[in-house]
C-alpha atoms as a PDB file:
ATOM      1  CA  UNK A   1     120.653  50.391  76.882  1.00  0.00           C
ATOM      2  CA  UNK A   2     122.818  48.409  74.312  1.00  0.00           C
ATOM      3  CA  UNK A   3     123.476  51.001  71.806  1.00  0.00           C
ATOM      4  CA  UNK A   4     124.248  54.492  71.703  1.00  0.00           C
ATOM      5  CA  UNK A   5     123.949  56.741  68.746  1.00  0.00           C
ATOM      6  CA  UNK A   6     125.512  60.392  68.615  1.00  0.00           C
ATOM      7  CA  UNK A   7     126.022  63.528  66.569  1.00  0.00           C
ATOM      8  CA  UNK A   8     124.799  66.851  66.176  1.00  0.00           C
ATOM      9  CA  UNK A   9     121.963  68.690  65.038  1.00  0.00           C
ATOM     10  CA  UNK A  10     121.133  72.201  63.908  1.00  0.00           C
ATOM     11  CA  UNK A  11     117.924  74.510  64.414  1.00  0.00           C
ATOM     12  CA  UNK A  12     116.702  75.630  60.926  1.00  0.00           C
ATOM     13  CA  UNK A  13     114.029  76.738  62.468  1.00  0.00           C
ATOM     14  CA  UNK A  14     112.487  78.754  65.705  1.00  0.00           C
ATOM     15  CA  UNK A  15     108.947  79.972  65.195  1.00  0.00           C
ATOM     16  CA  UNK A  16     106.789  81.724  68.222  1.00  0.00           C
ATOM     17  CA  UNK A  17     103.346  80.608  67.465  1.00  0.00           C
ATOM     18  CA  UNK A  18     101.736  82.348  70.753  1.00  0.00           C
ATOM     19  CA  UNK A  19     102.928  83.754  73.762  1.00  0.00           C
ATOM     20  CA  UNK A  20     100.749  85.283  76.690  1.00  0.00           C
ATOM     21  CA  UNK A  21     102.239  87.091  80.116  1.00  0.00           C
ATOM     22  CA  UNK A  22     100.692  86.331  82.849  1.00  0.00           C
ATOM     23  CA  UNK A  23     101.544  88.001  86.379  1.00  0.00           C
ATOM     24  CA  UNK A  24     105.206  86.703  87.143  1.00  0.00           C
ATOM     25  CA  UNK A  25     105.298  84.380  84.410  1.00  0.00           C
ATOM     26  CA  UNK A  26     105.521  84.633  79.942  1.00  0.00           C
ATOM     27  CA  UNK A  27     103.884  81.151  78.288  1.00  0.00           C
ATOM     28  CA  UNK A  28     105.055  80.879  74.858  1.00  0.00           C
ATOM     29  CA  UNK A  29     103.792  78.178  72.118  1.00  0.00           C
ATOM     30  CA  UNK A  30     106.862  77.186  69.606  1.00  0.00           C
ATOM     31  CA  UNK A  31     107.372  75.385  66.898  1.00  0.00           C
ATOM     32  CA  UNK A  32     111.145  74.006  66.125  1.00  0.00           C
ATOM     33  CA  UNK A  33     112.380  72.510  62.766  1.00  0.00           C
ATOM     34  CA  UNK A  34     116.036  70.661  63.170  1.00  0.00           C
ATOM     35  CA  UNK A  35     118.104  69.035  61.180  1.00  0.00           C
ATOM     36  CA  UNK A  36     120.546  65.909  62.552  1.00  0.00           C
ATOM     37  CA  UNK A  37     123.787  64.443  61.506  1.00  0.00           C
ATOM     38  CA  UNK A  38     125.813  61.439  63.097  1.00  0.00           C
ATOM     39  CA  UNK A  39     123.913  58.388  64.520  1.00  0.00           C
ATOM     40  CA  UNK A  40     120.889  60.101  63.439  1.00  0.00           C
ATOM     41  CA  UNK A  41     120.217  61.564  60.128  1.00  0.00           C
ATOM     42  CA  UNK A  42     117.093  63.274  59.555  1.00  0.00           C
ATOM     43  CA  UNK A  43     115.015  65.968  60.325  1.00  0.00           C
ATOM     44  CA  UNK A  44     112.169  66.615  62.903  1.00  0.00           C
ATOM     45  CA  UNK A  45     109.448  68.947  63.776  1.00  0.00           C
ATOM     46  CA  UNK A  46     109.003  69.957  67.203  1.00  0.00           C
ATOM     47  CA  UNK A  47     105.956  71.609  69.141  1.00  0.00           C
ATOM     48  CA  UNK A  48     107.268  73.122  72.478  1.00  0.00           C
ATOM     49  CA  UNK A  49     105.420  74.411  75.680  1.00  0.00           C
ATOM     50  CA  UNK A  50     107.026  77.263  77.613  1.00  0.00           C
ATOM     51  CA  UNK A  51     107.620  79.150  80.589  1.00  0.00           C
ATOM     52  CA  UNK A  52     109.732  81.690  82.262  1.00  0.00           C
ATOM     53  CA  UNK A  53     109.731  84.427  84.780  1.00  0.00           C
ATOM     54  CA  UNK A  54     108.670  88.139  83.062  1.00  0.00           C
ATOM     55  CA  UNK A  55     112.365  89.491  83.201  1.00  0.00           C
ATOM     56  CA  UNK A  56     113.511  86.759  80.109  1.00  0.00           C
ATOM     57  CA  UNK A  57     115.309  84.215  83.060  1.00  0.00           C
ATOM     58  CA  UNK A  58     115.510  80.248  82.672  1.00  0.00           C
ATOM     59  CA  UNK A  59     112.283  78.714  81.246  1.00  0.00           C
ATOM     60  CA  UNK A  60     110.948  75.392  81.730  1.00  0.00           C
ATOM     61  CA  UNK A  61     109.351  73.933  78.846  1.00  0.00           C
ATOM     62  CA  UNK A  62     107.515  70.452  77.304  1.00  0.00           C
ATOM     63  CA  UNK A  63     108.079  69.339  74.017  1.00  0.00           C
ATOM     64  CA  UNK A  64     107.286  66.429  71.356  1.00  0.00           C
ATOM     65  CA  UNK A  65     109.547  66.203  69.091  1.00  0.00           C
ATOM     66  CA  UNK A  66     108.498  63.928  65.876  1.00  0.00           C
ATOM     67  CA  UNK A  67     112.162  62.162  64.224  1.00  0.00           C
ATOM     68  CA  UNK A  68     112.518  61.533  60.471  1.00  0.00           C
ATOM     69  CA  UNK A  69     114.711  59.630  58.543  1.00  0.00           C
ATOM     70  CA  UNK A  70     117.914  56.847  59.813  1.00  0.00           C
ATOM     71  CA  UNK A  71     118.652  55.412  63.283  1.00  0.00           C
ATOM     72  CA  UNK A  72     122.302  54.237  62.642  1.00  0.00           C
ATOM     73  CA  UNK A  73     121.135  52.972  59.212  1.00  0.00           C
ATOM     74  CA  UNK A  74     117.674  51.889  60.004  1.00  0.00           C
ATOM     75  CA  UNK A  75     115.060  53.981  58.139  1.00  0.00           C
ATOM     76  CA  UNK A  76     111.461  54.959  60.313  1.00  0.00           C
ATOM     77  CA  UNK A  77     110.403  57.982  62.662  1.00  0.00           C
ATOM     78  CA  UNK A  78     109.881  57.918  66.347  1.00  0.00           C
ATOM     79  CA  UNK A  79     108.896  60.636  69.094  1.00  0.00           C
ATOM     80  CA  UNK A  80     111.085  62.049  71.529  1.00  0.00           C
ATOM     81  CA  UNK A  81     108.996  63.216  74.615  1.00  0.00           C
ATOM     82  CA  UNK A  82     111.179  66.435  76.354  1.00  0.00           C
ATOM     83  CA  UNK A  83     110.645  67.550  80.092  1.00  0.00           C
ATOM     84  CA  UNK A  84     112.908  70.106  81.202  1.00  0.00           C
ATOM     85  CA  UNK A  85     113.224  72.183  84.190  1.00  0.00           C
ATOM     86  CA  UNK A  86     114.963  75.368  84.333  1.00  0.00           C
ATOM     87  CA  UNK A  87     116.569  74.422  81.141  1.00  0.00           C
ATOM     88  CA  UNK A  88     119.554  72.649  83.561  1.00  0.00           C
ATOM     89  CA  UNK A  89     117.278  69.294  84.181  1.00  0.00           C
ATOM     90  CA  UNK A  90     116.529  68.319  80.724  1.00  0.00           C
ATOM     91  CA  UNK A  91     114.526  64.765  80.728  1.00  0.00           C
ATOM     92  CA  UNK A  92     114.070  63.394  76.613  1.00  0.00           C
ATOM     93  CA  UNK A  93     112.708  59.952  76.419  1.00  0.00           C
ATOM     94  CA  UNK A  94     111.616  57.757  73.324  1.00  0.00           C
ATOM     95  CA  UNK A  95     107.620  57.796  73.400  1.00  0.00           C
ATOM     96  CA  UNK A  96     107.438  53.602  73.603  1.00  0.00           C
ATOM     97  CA  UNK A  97     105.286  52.564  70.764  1.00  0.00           C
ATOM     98  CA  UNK A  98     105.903  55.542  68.035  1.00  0.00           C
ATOM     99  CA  UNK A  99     108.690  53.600  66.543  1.00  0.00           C
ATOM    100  CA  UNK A 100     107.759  53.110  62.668  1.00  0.00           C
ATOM    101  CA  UNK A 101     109.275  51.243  59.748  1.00  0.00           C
ATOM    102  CA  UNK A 102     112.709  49.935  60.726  1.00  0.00           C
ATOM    103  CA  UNK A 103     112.630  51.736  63.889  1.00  0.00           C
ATOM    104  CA  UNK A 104     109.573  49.918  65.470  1.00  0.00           C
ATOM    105  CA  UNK A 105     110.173  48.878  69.141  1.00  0.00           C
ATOM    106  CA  UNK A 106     112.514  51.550  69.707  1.00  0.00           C
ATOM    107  CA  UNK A 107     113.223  52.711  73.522  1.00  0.00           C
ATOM    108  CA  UNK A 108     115.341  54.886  74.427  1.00  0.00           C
ATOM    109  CA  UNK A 109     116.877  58.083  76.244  1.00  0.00           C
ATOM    110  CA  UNK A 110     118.284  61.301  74.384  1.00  0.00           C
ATOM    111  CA  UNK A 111     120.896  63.409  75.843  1.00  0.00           C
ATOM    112  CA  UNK A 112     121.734  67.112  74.299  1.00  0.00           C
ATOM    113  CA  UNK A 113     124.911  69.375  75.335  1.00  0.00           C
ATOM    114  CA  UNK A 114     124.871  72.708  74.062  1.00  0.00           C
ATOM    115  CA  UNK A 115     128.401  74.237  73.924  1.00  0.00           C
ATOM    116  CA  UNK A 116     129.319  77.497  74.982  1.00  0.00           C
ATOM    117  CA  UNK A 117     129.893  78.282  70.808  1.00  0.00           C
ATOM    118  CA  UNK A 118     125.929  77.487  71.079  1.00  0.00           C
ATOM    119  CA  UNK A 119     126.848  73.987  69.090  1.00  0.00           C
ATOM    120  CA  UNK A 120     124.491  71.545  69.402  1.00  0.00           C
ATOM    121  CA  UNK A 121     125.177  68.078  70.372  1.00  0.00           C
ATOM    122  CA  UNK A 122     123.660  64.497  71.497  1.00  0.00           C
ATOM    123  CA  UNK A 123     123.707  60.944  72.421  1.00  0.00           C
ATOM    124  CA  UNK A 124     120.641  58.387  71.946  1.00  0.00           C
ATOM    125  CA  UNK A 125     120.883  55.208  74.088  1.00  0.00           C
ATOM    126  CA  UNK A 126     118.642  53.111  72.915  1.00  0.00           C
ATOM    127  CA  UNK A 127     117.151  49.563  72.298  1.00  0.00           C
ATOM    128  CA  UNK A 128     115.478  47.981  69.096  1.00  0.00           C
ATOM    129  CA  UNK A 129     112.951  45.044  70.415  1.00  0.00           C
END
């Protein structure tokens, strides 16, 4: 990828829509507002698939994640597409074709860090075609 974008962003929101238990594992259905400075500013909304053992441990989870606002200047939306396994194999990949406005084309990969303060940070590599 020839370009990288980075900042941070902030939750401003974290809303349990459903959650079921199930016998060794709790589903929960979540929607997730954020707000991003840096590279990217903007906001997104965010509709997240669950799941984790009964006792609260590491959950693996889906998400699509729809981004509003500037790519290093360029104004559009595009959807980040999040696969993550026991929250330490995190996957978060540009949805080819969502691109819109000055962002159409885009490709790319996302990378978070979370800090031990619980800051949150990240670093799109991306391409514009």
């Amino acid at each position: 990828m020839g370009n990288k974008a980075s900042g941070a962003f902030e939750l401003t929101a974290f809303e349990p829509v459903e959650t079921e238990e199930r016998a060794g594992a709790s589903f929960g259905r979540i929607r997730i507002a954020k707000t991003f400075t840096g590279g990217i500013t903007g906001t997104s909304e965010v509709r997240m698939l669950s799941v984790g053992d009964t006792s609260g441990g590491p959950a693996s989870y889906v998400a699509v994640e729809h981004v509003t606002g500037e790519l290093d200047g360029r104004k559009g939306s595009f959807v980040l597409q999040h696969a993550a396994w026991e929250t330490s194999a995190v996957t978060i990949r540009v949805v080819p074709g969502t691109g819109s406005g000055e962002l159409a084309g885009l490709t790319g990969e996302f990378h978070l860090t979370v800090g031990e303060d619980g800051a949150h940070t990240y670093v799109l590599e991306y391409e514009l075609g």
